[in-house]
C-alpha atoms as a PDB file:
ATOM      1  CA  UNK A   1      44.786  82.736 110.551  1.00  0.00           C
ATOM      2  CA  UNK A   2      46.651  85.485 111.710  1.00  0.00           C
ATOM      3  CA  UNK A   3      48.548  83.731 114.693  1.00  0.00           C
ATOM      4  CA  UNK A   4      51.073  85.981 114.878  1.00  0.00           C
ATOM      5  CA  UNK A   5      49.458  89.055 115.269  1.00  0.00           C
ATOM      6  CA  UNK A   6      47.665  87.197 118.218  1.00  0.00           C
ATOM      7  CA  UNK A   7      44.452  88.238 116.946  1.00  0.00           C
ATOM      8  CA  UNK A   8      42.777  86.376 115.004  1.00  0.00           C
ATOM      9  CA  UNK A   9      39.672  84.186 115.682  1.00  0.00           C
ATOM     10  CA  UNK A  10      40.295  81.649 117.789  1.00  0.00           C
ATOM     11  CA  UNK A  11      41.823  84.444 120.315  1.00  0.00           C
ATOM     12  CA  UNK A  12      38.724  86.150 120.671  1.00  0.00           C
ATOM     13  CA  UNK A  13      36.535  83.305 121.439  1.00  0.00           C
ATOM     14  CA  UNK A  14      38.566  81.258 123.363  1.00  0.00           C
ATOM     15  CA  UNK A  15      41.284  83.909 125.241  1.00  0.00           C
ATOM     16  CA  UNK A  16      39.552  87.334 125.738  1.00  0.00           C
ATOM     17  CA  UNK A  17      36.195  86.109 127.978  1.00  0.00           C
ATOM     18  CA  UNK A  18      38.630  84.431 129.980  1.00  0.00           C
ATOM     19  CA  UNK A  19      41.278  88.185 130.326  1.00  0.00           C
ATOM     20  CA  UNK A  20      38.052  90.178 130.695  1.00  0.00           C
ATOM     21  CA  UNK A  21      36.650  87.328 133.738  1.00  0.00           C
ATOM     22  CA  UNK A  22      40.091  87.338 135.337  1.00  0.00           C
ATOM     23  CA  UNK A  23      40.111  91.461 135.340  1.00  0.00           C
ATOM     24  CA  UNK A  24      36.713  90.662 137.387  1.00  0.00           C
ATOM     25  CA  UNK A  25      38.158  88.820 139.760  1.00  0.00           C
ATOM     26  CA  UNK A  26      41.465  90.889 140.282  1.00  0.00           C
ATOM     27  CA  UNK A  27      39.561  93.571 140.908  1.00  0.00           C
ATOM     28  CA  UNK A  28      36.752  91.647 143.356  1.00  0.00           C
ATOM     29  CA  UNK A  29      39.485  89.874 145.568  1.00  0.00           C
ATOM     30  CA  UNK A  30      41.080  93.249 145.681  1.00  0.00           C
ATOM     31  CA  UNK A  31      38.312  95.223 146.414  1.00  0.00           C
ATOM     32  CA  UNK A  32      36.725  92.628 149.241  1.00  0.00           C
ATOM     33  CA  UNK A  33      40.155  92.658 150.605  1.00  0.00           C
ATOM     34  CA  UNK A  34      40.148  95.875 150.678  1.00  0.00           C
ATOM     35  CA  UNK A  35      37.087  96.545 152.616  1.00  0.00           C
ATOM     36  CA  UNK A  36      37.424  93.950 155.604  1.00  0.00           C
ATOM     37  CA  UNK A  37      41.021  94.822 155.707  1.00  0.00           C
ATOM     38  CA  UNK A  38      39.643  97.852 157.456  1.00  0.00           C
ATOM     39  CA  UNK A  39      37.510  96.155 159.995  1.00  0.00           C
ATOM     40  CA  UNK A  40      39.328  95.234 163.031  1.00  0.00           C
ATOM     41  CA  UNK A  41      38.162  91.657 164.772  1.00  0.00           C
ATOM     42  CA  UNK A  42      36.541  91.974 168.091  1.00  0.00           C
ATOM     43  CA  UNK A  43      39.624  89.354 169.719  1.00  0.00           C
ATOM     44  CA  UNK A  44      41.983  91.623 168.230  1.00  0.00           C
ATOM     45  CA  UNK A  45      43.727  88.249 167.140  1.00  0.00           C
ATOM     46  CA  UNK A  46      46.629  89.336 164.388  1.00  0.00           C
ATOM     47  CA  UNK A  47      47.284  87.070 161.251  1.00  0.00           C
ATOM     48  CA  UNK A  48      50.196  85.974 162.985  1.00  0.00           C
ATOM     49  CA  UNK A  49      48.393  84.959 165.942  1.00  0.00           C
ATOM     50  CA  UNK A  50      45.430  83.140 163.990  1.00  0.00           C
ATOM     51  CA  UNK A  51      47.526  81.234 162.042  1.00  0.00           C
ATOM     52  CA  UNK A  52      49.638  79.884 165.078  1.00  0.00           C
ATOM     53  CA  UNK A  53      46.152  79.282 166.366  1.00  0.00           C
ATOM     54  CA  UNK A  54      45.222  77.362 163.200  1.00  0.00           C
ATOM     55  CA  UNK A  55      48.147  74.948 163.561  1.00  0.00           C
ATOM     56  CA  UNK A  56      47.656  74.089 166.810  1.00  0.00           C
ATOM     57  CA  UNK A  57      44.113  73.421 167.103  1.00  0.00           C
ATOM     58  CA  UNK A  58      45.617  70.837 164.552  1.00  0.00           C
ATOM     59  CA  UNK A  59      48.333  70.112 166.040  1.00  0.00           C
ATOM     60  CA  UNK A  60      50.949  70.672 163.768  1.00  0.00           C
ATOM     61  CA  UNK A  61      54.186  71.683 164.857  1.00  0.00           C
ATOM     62  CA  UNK A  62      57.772  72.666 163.235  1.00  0.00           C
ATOM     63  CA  UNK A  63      56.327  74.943 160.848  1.00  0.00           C
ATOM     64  CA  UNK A  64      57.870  78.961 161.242  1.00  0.00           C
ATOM     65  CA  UNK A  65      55.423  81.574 161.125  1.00  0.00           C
ATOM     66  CA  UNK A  66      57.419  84.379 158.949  1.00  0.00           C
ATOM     67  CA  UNK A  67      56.795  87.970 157.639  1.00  0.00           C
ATOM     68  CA  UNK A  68      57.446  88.888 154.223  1.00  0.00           C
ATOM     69  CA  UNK A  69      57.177  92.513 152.319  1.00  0.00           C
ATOM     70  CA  UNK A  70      54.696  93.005 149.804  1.00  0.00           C
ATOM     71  CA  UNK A  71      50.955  93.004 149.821  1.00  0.00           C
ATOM     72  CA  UNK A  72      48.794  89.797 149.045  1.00  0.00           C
ATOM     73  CA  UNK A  73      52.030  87.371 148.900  1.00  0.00           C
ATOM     74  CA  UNK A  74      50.970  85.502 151.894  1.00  0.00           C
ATOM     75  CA  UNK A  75      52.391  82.115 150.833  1.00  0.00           C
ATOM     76  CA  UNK A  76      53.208  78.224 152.484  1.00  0.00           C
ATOM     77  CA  UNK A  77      56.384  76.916 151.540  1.00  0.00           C
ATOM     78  CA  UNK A  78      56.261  73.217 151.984  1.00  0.00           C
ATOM     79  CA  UNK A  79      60.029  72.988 151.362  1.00  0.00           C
ATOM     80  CA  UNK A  80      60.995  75.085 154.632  1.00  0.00           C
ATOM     81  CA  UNK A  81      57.687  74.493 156.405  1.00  0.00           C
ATOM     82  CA  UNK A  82      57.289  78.091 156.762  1.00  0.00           C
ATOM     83  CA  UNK A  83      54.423  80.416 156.121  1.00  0.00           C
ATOM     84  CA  UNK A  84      55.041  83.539 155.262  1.00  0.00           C
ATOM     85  CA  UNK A  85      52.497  86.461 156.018  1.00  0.00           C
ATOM     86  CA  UNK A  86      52.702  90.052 154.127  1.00  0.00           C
ATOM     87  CA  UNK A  87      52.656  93.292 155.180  1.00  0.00           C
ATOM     88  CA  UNK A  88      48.629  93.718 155.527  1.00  0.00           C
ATOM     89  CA  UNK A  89      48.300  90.612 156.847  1.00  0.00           C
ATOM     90  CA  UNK A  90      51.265  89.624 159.671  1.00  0.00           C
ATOM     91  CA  UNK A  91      50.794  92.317 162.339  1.00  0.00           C
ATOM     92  CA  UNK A  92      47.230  93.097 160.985  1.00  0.00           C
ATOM     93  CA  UNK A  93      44.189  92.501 163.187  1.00  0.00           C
ATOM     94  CA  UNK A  94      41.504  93.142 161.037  1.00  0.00           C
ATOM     95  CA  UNK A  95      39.099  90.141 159.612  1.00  0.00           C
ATOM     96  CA  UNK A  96      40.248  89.435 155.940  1.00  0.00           C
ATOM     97  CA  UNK A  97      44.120  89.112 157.863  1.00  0.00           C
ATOM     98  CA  UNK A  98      43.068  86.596 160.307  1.00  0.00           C
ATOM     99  CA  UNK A  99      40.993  84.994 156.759  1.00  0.00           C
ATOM    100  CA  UNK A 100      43.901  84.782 154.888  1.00  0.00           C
ATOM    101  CA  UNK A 101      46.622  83.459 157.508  1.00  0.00           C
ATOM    102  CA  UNK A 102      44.106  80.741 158.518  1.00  0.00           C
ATOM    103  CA  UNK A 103      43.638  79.862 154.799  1.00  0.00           C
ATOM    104  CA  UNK A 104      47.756  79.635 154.613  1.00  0.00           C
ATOM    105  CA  UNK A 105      48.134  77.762 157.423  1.00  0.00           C
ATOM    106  CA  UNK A 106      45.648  75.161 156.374  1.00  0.00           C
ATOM    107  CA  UNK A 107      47.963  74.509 153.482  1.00  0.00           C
ATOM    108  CA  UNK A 108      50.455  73.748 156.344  1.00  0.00           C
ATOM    109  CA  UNK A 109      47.874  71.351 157.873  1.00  0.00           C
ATOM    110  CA  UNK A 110      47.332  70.060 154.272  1.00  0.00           C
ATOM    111  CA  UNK A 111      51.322  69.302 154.083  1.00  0.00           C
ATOM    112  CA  UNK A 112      51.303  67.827 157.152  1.00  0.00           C
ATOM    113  CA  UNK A 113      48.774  65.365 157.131  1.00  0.00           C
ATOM    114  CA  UNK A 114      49.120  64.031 153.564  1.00  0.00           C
ATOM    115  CA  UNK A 115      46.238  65.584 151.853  1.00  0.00           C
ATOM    116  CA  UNK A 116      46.086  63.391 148.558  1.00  0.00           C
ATOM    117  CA  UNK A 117      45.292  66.062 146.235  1.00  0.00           C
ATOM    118  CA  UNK A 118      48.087  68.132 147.547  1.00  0.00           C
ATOM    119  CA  UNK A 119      50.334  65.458 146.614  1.00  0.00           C
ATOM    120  CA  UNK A 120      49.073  64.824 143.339  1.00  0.00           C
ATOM    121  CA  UNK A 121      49.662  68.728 142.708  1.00  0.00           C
ATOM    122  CA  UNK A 122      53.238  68.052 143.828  1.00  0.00           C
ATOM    123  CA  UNK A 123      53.852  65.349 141.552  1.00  0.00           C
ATOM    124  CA  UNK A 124      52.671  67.198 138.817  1.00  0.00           C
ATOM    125  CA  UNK A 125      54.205  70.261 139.716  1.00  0.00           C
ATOM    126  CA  UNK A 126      58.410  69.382 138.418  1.00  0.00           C
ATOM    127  CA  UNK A 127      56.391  68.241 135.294  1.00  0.00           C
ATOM    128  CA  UNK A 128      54.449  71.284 135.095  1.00  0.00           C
ATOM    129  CA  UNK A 129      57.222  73.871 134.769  1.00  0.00           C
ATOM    130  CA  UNK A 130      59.153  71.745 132.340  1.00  0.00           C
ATOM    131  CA  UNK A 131      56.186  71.884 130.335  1.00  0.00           C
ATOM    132  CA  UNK A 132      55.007  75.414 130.733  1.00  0.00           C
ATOM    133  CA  UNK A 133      59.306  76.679 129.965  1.00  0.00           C
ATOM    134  CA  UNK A 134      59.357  73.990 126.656  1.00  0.00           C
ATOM    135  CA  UNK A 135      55.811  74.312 125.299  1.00  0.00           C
ATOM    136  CA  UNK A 136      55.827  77.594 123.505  1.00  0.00           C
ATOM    137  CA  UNK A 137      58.876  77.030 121.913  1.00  0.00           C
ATOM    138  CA  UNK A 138      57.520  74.256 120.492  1.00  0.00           C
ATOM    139  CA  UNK A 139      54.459  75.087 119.611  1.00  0.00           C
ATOM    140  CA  UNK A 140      56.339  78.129 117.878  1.00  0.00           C
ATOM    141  CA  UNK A 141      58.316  76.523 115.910  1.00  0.00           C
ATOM    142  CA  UNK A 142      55.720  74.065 114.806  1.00  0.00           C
ATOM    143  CA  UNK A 143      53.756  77.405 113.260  1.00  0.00           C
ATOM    144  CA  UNK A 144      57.112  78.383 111.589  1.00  0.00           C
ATOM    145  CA  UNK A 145      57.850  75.258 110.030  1.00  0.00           C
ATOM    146  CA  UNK A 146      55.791  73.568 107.089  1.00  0.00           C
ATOM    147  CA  UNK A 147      54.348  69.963 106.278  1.00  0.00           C
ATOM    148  CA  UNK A 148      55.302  66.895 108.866  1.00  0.00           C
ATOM    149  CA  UNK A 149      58.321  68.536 111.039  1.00  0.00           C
ATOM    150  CA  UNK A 150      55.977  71.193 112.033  1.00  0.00           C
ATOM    151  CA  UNK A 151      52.680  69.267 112.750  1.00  0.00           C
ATOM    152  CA  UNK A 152      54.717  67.318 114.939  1.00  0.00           C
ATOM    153  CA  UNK A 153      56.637  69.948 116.895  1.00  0.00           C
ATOM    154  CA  UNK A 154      53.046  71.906 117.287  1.00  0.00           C
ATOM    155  CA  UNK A 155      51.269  68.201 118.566  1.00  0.00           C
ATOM    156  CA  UNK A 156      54.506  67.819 120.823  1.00  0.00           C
ATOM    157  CA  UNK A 157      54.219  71.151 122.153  1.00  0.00           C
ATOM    158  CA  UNK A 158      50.624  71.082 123.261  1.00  0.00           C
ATOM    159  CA  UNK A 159      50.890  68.185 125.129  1.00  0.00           C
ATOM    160  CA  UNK A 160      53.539  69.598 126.922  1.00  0.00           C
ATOM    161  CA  UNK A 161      51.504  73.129 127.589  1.00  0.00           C
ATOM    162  CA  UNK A 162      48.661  70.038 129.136  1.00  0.00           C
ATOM    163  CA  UNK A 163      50.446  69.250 131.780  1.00  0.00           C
ATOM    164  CA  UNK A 164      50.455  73.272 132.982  1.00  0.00           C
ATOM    165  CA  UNK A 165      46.857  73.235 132.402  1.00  0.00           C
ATOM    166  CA  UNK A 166      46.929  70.304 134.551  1.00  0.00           C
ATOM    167  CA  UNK A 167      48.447  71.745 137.560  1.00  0.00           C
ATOM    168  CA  UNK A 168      45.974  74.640 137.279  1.00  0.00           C
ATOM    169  CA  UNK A 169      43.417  72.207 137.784  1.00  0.00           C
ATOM    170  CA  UNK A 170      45.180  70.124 140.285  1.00  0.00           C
ATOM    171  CA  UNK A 171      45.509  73.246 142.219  1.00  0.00           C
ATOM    172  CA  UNK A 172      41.868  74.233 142.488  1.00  0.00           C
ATOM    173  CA  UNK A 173      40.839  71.185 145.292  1.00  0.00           C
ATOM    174  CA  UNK A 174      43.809  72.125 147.373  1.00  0.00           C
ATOM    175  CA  UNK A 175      43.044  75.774 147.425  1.00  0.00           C
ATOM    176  CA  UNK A 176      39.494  75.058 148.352  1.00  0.00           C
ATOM    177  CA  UNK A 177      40.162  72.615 151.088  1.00  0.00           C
ATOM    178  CA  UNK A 178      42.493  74.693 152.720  1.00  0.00           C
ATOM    179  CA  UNK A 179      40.236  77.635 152.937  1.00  0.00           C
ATOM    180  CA  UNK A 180      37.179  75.133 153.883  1.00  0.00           C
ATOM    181  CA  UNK A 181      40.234  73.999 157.004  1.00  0.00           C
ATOM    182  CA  UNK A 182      40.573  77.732 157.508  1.00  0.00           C
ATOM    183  CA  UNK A 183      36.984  78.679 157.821  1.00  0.00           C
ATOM    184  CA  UNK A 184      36.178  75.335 159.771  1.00  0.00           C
ATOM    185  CA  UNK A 185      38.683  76.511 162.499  1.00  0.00           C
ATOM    186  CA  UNK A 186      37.283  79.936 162.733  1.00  0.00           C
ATOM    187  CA  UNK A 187      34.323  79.442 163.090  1.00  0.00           C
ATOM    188  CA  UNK A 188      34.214  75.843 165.217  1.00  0.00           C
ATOM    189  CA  UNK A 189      36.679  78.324 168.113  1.00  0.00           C
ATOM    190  CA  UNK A 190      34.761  81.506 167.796  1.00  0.00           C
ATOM    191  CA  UNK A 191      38.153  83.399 166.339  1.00  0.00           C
ATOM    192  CA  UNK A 192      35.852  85.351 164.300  1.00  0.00           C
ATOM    193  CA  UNK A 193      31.964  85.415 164.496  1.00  0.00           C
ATOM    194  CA  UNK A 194      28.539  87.318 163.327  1.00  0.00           C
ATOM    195  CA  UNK A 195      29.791  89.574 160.475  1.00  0.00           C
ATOM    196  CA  UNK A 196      33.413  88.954 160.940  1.00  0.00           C
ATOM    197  CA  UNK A 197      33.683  85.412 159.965  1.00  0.00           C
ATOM    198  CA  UNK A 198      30.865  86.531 157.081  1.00  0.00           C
ATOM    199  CA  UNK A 199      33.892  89.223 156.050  1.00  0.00           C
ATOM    200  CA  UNK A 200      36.736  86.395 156.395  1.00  0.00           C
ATOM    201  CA  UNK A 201      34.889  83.985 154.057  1.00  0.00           C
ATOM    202  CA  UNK A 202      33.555  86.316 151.286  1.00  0.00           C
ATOM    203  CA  UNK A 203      37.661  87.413 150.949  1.00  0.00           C
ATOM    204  CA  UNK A 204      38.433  83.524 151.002  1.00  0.00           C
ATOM    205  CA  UNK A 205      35.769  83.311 148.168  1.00  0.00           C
ATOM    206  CA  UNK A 206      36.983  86.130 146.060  1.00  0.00           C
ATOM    207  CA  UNK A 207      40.775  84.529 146.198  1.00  0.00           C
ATOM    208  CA  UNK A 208      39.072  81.184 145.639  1.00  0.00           C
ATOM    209  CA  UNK A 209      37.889  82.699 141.808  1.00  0.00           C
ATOM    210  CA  UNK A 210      40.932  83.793 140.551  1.00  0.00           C
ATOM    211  CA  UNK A 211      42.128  80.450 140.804  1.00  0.00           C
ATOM    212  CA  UNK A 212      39.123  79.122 139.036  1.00  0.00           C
ATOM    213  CA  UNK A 213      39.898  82.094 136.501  1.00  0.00           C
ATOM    214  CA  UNK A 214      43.565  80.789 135.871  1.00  0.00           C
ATOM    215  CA  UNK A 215      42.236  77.267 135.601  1.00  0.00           C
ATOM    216  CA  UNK A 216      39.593  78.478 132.728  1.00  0.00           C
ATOM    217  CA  UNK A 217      41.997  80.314 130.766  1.00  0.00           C
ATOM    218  CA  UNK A 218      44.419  77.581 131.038  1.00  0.00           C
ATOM    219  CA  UNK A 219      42.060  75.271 129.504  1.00  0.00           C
ATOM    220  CA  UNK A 220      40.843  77.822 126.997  1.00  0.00           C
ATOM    221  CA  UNK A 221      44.106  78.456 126.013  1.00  0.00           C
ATOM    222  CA  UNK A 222      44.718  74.463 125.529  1.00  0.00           C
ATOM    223  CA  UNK A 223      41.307  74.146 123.278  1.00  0.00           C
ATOM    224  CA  UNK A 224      42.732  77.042 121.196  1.00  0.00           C
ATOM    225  CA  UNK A 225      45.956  75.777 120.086  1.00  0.00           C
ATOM    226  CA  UNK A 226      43.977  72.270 119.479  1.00  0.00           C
ATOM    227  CA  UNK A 227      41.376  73.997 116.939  1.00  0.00           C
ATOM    228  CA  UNK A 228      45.051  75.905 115.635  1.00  0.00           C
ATOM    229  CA  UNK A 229      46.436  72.263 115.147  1.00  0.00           C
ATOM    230  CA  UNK A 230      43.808  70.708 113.582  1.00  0.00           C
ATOM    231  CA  UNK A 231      43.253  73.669 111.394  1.00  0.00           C
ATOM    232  CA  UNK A 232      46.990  73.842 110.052  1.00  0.00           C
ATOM    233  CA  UNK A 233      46.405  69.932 109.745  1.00  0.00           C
ATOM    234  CA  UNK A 234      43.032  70.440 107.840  1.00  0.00           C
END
């Protein structure tokens, strides 16, 4: 089959639409970012600010509002309670800033009331890197080796790279409620309006795909080494 070339059939149908539809939606978050990154809000509210605002309105409290270098890092980290805002976004008053630290700090809201799908994703999530570190070396070695050893190490290996395609998946409801929390707040205490809060969710949307992306390749990915499996088994 030509697996370790990395390209033979099965990579072409199942692993290139999904590099050339993530490349579309590097490039769209980037560019919508971007362009309302430009446009400064008419409350000249800061990412900062908005986010602060955010957990309020919801009354959440002990969670740090911190900046952190880099563009496009803007992260939660349930483990400190802090969220940390980038470069573009911290001090920044423009609309896709105030978009993306509301959409952070409704994964603080999300930690601090309970969300269920949040803590599904962080049950999975120990699981998930175990499984994504062993996988491959399975799965390896199960091409290398012949006959029963190697069917086995390649079946053992797969279901070990499923639990990383789970956590992609597990990932996409959280994402999308904490932007829906974001844009919710915005909108319900007028901290963007008209065009702005337009600008604030198209960049929310953009983000939203390349999750969706990751998820589809993930899964892609598992369906490939299945057909691989049951081809060497065949």
């Amino acid at each position: 089959m030509g697996f370790f070339y990395g390209f033979d059939w099965t990579y072409l149908v199942f692993i290139v639409p999904c590099i050339i539809i993530t490349l579309i939606c590097q490039v769209k978050v980037q560019s919508t970012f971007s362009k309302y990154s430009k446009i400064r809000n008419s409350r000249n509210i800061t990412g900062a600010q908005a986010a602060e605002y955010v957990l309020r309105q919801n009354g959440v409290t002990g969670v740090r509002i911190e900046h952190v270098s880099g563009s496009m890092t803007d992260h939660f980290d349930p483990r400190t309670n802090v969220i940390r805002l980038s470069d573009t976004v911290y001090n920044s008053n423009s609309v896709a800033a105030v978009g993306v630290a509301c959409h952070e700090a409704g994964h603080a809201v999300q930690h601090a009331v309970g969300y269920l799908p949040n803590k599904i994703r962080g049950i999975i999530l120990p699981m998930a890197k175990i499984g994504s570190q062993l996988s491959w070396i399975l799965i390896l070695l199960g091409l290398v080796f012949t006959a029963k050893v190697g069917f086995v190490l390649l079946y053992i290996g797969i279901v070990l790279f499923s639990l990383s395609v789970l956590f992609t998946i597990a990932t996409l409801p959280v994402e999308f409620n904490a932007s829906k929390r974001a844009l919710e707040c915005i909108r319900e205490s007028d901290l963007l309006y008209g065009d702005e809060y337009t600008g604030a969710k198209r960049t929310l949307q953009a983000a939203a795909m390349t999750y969706v992306a990751s998820a589809l390749t993930a899964i892609m990915q598992l369906l490939r080494l299945i057909v691989i499996a049951r081809s060497r088994r065949d």
